[in-house]
PDB file of N, CA and C in Angstrom:
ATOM      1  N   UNK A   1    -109.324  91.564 -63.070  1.00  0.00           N
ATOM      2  CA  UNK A   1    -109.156  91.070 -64.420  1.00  0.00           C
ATOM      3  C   UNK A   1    -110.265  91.569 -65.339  1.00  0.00           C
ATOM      4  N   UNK A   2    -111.685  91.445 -64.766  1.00  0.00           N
ATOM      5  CA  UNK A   2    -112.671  92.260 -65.397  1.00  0.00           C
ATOM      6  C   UNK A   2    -112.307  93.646 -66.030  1.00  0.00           C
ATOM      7  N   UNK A   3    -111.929  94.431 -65.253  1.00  0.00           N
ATOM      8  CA  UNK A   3    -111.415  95.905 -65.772  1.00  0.00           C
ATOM      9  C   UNK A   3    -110.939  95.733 -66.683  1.00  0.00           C
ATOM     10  N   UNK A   4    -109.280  95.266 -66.522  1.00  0.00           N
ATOM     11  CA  UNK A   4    -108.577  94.952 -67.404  1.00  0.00           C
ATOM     12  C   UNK A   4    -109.250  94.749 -68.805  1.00  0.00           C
ATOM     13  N   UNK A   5    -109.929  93.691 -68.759  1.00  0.00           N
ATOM     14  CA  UNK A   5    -110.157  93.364 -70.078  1.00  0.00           C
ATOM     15  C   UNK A   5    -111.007  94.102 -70.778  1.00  0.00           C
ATOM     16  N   UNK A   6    -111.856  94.855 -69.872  1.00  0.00           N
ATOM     17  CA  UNK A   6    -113.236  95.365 -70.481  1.00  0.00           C
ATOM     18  C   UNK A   6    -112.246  97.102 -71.418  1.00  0.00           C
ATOM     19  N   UNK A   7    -111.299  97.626 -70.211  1.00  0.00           N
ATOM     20  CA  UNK A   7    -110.139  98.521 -70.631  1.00  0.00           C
ATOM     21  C   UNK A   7    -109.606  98.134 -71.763  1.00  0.00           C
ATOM     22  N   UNK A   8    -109.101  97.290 -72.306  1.00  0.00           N
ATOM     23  CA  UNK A   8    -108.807  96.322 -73.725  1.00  0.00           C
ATOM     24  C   UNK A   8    -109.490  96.645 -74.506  1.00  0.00           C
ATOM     25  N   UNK A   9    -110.886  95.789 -74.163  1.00  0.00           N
ATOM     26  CA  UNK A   9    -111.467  95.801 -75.287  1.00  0.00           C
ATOM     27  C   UNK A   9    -112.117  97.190 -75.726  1.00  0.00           C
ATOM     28  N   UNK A  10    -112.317  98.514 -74.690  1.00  0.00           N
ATOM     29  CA  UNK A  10    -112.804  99.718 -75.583  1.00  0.00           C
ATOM     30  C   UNK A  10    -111.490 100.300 -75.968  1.00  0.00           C
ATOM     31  N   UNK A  11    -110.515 100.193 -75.677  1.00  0.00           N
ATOM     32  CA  UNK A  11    -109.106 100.616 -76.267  1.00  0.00           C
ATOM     33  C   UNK A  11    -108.914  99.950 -77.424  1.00  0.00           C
ATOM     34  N   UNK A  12    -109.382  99.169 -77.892  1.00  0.00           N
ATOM     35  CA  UNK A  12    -109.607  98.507 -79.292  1.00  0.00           C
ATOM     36  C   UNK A  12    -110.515  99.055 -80.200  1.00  0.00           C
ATOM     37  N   UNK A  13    -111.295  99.043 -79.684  1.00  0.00           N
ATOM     38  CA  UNK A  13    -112.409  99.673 -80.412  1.00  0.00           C
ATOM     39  C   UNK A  13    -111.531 100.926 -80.950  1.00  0.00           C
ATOM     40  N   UNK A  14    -111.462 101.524 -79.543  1.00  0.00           N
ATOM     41  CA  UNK A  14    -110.790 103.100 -80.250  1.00  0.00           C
ATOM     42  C   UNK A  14    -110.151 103.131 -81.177  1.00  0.00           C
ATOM     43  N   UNK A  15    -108.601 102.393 -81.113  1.00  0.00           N
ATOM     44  CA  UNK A  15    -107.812 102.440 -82.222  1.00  0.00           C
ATOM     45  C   UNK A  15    -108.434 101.738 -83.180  1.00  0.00           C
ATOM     46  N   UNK A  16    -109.838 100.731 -83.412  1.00  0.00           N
ATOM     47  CA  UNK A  16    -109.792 100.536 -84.708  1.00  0.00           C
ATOM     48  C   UNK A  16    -110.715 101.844 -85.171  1.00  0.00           C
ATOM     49  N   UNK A  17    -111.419 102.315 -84.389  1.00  0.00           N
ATOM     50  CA  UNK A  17    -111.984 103.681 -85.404  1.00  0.00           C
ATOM     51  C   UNK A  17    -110.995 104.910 -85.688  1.00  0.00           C
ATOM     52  N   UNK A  18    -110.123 104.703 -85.023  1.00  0.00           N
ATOM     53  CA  UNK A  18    -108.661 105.570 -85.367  1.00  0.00           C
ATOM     54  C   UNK A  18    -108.383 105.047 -87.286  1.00  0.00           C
ATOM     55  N   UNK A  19    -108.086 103.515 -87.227  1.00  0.00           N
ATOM     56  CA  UNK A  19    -107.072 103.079 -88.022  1.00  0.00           C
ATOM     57  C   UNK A  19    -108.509 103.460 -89.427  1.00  0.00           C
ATOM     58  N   UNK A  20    -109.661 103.165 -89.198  1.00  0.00           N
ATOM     59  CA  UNK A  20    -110.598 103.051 -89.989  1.00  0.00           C
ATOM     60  C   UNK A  20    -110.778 104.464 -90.586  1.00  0.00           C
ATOM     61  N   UNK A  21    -110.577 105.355 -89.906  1.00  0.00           N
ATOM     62  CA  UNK A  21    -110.790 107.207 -90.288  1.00  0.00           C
ATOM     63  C   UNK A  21    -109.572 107.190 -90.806  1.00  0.00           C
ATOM     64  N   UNK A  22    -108.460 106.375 -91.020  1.00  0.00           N
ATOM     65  CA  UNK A  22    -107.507 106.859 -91.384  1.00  0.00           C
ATOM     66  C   UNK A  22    -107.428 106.465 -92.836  1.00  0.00           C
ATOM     67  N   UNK A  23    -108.413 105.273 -92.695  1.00  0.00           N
ATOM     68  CA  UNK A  23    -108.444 104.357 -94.072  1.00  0.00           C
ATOM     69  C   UNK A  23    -109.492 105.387 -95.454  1.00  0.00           C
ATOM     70  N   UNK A  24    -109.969 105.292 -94.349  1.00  0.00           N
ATOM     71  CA  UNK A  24    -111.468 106.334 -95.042  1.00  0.00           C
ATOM     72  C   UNK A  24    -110.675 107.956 -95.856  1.00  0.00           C
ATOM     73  N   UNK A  25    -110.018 108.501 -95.101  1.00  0.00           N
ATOM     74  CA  UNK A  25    -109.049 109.472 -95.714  1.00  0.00           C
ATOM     75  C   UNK A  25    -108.247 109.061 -96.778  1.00  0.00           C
ATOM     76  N   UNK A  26    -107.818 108.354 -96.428  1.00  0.00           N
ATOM     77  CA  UNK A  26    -106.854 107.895 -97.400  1.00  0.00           C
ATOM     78  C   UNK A  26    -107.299 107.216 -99.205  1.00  0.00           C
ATOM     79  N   UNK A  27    -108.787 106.502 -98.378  1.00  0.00           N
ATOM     80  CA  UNK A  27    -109.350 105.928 -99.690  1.00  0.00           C
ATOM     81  C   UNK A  27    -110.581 106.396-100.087  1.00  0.00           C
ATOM     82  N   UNK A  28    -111.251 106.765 -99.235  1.00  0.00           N
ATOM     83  CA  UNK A  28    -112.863 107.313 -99.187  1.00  0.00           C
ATOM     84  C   UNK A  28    -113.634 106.683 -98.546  1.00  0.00           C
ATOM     85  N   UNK A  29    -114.963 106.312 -98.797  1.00  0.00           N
ATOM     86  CA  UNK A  29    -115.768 105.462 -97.176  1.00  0.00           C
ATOM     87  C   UNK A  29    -116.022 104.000 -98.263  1.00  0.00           C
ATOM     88  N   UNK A  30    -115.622 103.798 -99.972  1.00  0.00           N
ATOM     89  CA  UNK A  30    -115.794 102.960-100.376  1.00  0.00           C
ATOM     90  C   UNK A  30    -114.971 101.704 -99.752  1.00  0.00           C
ATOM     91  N   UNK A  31    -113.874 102.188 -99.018  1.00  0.00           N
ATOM     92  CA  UNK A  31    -112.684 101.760 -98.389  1.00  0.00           C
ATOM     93  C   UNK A  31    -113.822 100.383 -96.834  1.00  0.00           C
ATOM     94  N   UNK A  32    -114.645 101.313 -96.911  1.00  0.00           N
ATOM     95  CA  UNK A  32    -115.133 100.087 -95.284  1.00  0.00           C
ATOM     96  C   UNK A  32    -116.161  99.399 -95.909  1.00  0.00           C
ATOM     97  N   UNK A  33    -116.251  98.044 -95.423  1.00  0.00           N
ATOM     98  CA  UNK A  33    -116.467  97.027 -95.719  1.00  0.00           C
ATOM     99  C   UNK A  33    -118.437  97.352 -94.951  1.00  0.00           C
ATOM    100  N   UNK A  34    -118.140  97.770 -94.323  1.00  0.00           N
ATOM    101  CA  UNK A  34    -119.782  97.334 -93.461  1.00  0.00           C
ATOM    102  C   UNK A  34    -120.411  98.780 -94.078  1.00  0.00           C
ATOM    103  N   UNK A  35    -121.725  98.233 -94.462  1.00  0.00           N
ATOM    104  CA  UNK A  35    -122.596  99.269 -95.379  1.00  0.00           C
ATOM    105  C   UNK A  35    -123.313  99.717 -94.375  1.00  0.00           C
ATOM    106  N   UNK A  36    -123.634  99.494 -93.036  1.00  0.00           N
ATOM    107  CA  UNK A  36    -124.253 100.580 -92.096  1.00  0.00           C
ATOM    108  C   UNK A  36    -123.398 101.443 -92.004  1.00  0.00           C
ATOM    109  N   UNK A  37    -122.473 101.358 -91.592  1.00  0.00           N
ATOM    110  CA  UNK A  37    -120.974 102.041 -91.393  1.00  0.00           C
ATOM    111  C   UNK A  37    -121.204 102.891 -92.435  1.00  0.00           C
ATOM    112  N   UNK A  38    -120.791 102.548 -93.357  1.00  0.00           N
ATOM    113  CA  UNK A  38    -121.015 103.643 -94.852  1.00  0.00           C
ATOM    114  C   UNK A  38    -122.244 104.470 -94.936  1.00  0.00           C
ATOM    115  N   UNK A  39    -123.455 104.305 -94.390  1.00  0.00           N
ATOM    116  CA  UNK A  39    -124.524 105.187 -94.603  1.00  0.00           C
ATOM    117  C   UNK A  39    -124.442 105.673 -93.048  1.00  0.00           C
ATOM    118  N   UNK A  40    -123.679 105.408 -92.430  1.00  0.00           N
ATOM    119  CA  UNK A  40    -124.143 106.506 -91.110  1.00  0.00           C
ATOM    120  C   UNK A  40    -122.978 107.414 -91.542  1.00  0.00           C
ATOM    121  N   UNK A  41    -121.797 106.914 -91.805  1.00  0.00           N
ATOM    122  CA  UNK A  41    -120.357 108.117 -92.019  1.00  0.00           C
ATOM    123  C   UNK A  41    -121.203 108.929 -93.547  1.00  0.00           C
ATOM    124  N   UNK A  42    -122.409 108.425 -94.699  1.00  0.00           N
ATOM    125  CA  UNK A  42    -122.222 109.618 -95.358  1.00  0.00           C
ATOM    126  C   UNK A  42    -123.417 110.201 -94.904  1.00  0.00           C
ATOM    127  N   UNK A  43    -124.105 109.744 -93.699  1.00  0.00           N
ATOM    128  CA  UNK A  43    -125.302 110.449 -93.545  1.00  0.00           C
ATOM    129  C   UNK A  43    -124.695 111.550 -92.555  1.00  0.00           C
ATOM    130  N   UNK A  44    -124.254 110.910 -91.283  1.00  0.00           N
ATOM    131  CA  UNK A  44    -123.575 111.729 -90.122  1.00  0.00           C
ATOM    132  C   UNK A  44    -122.336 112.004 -90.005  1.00  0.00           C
ATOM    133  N   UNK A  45    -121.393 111.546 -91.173  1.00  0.00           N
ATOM    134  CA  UNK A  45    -119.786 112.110 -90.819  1.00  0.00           C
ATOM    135  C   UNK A  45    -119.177 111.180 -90.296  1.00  0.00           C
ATOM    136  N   UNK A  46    -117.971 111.509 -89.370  1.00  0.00           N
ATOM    137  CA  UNK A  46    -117.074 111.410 -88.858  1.00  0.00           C
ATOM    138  C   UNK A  46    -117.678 110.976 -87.272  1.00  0.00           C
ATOM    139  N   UNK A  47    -118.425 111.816 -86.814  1.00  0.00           N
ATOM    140  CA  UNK A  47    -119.162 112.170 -85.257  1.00  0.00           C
ATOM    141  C   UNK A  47    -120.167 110.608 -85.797  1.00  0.00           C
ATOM    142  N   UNK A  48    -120.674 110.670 -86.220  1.00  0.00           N
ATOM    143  CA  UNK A  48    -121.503 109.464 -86.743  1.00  0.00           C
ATOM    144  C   UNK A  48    -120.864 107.994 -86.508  1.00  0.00           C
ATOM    145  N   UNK A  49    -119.758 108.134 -86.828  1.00  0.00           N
ATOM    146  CA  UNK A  49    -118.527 106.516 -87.135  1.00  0.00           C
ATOM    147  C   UNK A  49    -118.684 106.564 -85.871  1.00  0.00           C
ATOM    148  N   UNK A  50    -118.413 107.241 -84.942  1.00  0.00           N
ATOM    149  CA  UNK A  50    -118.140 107.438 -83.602  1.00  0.00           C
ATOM    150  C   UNK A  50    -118.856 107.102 -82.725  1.00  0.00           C
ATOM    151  N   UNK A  51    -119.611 107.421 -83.098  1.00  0.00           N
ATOM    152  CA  UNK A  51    -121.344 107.426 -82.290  1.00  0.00           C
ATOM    153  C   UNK A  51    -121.405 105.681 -82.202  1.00  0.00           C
ATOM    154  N   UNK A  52    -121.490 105.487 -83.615  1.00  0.00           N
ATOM    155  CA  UNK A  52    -121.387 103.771 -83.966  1.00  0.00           C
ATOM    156  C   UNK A  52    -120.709 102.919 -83.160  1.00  0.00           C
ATOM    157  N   UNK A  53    -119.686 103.175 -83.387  1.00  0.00           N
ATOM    158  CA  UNK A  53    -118.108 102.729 -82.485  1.00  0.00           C
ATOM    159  C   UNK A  53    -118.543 102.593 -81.044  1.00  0.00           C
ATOM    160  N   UNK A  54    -119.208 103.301 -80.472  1.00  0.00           N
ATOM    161  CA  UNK A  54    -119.239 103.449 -79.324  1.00  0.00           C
ATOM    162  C   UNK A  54    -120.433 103.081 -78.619  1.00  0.00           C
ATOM    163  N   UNK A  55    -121.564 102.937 -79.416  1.00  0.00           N
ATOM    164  CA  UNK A  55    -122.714 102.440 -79.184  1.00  0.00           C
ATOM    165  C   UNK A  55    -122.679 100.509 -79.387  1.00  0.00           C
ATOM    166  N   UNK A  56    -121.780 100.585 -80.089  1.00  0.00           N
ATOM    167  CA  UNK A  56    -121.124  98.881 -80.107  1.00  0.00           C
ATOM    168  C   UNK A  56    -121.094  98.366 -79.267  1.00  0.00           C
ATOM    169  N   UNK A  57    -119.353  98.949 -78.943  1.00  0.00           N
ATOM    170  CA  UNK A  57    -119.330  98.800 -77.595  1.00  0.00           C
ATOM    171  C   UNK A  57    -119.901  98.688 -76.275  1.00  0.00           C
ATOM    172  N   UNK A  58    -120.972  99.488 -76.004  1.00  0.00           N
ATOM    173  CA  UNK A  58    -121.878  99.846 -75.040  1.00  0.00           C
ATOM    174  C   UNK A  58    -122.930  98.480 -75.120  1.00  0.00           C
ATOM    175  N   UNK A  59    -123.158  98.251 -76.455  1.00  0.00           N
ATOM    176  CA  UNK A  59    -124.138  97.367 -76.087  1.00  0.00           C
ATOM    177  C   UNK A  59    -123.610  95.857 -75.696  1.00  0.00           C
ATOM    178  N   UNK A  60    -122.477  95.631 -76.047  1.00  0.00           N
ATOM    179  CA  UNK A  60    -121.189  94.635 -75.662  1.00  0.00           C
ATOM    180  C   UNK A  60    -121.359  94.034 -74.707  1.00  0.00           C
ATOM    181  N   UNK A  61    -120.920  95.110 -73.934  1.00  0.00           N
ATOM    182  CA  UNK A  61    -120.003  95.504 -72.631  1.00  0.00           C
ATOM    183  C   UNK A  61    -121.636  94.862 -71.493  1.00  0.00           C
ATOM    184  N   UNK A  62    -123.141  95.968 -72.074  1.00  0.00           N
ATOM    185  CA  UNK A  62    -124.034  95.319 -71.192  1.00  0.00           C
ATOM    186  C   UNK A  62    -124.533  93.961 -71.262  1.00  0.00           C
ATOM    187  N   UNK A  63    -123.937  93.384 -72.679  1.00  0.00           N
ATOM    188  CA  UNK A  63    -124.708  91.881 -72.995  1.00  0.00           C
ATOM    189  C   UNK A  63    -123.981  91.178 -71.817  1.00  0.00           C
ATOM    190  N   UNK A  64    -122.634  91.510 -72.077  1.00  0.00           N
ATOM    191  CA  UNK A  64    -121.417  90.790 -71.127  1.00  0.00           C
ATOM    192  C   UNK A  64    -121.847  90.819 -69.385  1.00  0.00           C
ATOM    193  N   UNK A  65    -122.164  92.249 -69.095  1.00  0.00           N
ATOM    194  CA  UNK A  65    -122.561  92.586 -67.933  1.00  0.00           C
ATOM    195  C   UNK A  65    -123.848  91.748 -67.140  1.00  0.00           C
ATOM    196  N   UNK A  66    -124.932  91.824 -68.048  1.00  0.00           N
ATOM    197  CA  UNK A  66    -125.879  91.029 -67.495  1.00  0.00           C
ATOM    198  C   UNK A  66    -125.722  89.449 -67.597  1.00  0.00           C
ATOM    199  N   UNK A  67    -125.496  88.864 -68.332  1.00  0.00           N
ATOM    200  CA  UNK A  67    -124.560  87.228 -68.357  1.00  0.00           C
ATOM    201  C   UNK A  67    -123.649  87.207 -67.461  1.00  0.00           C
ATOM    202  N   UNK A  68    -123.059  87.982 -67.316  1.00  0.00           N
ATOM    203  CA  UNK A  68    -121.681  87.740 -65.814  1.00  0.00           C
ATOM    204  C   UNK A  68    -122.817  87.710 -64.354  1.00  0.00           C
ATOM    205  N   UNK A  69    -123.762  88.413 -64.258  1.00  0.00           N
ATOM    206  CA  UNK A  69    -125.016  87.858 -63.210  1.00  0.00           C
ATOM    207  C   UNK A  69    -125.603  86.456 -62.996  1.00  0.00           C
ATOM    208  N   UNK A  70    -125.336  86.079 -64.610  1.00  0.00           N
ATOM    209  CA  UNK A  70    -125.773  84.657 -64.185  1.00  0.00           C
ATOM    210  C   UNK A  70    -125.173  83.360 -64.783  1.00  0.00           C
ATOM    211  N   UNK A  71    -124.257  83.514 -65.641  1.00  0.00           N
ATOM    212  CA  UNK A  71    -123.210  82.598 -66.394  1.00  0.00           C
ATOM    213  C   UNK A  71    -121.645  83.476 -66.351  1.00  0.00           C
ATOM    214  N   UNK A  72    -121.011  83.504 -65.159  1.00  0.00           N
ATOM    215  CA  UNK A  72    -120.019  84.027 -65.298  1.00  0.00           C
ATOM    216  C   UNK A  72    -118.860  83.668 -66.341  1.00  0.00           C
ATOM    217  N   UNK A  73    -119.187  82.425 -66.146  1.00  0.00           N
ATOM    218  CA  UNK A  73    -117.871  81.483 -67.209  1.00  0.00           C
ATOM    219  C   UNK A  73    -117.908  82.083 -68.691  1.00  0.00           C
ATOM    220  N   UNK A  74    -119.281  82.698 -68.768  1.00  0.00           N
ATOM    221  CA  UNK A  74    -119.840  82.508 -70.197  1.00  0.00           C
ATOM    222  C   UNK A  74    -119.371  83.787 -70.841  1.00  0.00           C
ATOM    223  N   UNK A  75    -120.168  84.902 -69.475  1.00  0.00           N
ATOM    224  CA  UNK A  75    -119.431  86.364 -69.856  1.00  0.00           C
ATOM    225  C   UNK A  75    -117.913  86.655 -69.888  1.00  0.00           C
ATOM    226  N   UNK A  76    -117.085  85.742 -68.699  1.00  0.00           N
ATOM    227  CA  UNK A  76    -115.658  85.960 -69.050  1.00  0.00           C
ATOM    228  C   UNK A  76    -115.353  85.818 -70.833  1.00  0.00           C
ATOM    229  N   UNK A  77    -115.569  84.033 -71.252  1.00  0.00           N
ATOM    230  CA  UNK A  77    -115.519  83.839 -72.875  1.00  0.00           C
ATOM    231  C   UNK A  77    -116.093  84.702 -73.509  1.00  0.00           C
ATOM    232  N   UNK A  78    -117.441  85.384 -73.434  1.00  0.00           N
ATOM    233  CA  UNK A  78    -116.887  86.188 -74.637  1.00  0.00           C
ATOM    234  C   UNK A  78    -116.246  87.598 -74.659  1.00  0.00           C
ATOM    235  N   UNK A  79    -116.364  88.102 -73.438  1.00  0.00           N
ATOM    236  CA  UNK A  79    -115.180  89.297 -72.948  1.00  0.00           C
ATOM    237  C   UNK A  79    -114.066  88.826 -73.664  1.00  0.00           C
ATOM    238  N   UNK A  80    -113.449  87.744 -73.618  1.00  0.00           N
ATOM    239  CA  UNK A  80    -111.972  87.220 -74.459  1.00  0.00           C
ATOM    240  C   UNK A  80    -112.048  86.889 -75.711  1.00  0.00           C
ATOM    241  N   UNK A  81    -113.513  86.289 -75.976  1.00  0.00           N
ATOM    242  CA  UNK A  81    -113.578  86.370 -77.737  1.00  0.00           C
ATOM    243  C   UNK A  81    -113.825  87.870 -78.289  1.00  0.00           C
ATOM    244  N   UNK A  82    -114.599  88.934 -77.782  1.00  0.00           N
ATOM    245  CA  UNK A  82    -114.547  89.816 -78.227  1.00  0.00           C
ATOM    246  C   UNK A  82    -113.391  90.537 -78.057  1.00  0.00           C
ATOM    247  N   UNK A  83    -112.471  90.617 -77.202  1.00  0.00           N
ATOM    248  CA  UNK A  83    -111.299  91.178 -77.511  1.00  0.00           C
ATOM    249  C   UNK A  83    -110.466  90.203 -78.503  1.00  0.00           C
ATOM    250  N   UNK A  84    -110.489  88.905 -78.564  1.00  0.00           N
ATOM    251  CA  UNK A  84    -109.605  88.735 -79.544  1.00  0.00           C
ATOM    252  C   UNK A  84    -109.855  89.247 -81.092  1.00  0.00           C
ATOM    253  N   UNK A  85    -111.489  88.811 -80.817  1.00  0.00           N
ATOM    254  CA  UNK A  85    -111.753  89.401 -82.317  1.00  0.00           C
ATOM    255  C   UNK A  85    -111.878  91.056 -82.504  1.00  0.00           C
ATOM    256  N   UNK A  86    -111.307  92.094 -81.712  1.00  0.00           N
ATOM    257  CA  UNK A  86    -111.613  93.103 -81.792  1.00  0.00           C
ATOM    258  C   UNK A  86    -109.815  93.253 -82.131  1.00  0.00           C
ATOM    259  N   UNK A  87    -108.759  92.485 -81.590  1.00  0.00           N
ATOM    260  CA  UNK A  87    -107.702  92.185 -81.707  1.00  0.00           C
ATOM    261  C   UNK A  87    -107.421  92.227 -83.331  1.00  0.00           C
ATOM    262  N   UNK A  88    -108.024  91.039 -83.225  1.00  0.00           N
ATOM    263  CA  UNK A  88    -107.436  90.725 -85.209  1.00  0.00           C
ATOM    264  C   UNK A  88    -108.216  91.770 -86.530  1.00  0.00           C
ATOM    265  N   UNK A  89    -109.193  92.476 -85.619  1.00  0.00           N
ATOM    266  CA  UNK A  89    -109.302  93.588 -86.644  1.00  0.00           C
ATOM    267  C   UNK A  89    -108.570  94.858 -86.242  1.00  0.00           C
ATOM    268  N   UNK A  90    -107.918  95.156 -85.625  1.00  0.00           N
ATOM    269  CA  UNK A  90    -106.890  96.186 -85.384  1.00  0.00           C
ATOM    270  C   UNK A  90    -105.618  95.833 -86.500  1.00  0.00           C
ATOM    271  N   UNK A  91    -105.420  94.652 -85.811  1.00  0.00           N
ATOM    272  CA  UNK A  91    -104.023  94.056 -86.543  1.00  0.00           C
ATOM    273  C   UNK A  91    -103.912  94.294 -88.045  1.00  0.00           C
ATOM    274  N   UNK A  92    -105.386  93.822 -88.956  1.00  0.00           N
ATOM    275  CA  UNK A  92    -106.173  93.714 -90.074  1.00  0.00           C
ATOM    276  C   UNK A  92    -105.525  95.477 -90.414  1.00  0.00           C
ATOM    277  N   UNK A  93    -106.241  96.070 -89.751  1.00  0.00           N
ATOM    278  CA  UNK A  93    -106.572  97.286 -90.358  1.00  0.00           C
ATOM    279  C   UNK A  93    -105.127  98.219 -90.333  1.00  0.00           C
ATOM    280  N   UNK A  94    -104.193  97.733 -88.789  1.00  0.00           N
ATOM    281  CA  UNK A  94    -102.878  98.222 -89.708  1.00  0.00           C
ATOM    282  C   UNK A  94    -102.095  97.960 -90.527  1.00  0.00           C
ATOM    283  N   UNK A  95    -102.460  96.592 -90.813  1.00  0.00           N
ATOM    284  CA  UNK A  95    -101.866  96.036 -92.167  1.00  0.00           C
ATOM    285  C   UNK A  95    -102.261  96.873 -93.509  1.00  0.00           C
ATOM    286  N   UNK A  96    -103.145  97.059 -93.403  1.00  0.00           N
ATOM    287  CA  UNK A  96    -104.116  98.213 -94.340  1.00  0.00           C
ATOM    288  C   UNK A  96    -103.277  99.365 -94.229  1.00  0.00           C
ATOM    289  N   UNK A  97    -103.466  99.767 -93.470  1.00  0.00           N
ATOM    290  CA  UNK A  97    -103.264 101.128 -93.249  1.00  0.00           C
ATOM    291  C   UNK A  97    -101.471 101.145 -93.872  1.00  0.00           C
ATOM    292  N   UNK A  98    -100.907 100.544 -93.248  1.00  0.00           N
ATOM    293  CA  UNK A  98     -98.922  99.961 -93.629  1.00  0.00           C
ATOM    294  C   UNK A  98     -99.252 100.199 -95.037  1.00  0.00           C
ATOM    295  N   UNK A  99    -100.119  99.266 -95.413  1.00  0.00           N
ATOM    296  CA  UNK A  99    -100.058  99.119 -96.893  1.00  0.00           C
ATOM    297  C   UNK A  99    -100.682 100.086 -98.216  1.00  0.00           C
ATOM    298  N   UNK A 100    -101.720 100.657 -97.562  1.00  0.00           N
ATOM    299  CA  UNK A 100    -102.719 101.889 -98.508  1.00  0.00           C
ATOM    300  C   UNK A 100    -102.186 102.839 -98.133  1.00  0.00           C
ATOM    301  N   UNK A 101    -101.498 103.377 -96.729  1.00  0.00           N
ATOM    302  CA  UNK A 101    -101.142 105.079 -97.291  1.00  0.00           C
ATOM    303  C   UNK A 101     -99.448 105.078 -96.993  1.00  0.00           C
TER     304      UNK A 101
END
């Protein structure tokens, strides 16, 4: 079930930096809401969002990792809060996306 979910939640991630580059095209980077986000995409690009995206994740995944050593209950919850909430910003952003391009 661990896999599983941890598989989820960077498959989320992905598609929301999918849906977010798509937003960003479509509108420009005034389009994203988080102003680190905005100064790393106009400092570093595209490879930059990415970098972000993924360094997120990473640090996630080890908060989760080392708490499952010693509060398992604790790391399962937020493995499931962070996918839900990684959930409702996917959902968010294809609503966006449906709707802006």
């Amino acid at each position: 079930m661990w896999m599983l979910l941890t598989i989820a939640l960077v498959g989320l991630n992905l598609l929301d930096y999918q849906l977010t580059m798509a937003l960003v095209r479509a509108g420009g980077i005034e389009i994203e809401a988080n102003p680190l986000a905005r100064l790393i995409y106009n400092d570093l690009g595209v490879g930059g969002m990415l970098l972000l995206k993924l360094a997120a994740v990473a640090v996630t995944m080890r908060v989760i990792e080392v708490l499952k050593s010693q509060r398992r209950a604790a790391a399962l919850g937020l493995l499931v809060g962070a996918g839900g909430f990684m959930t409702a910003i996917v959902v968010y952003n294809s609503w966006l996306v449906y709707w802006v391009l």
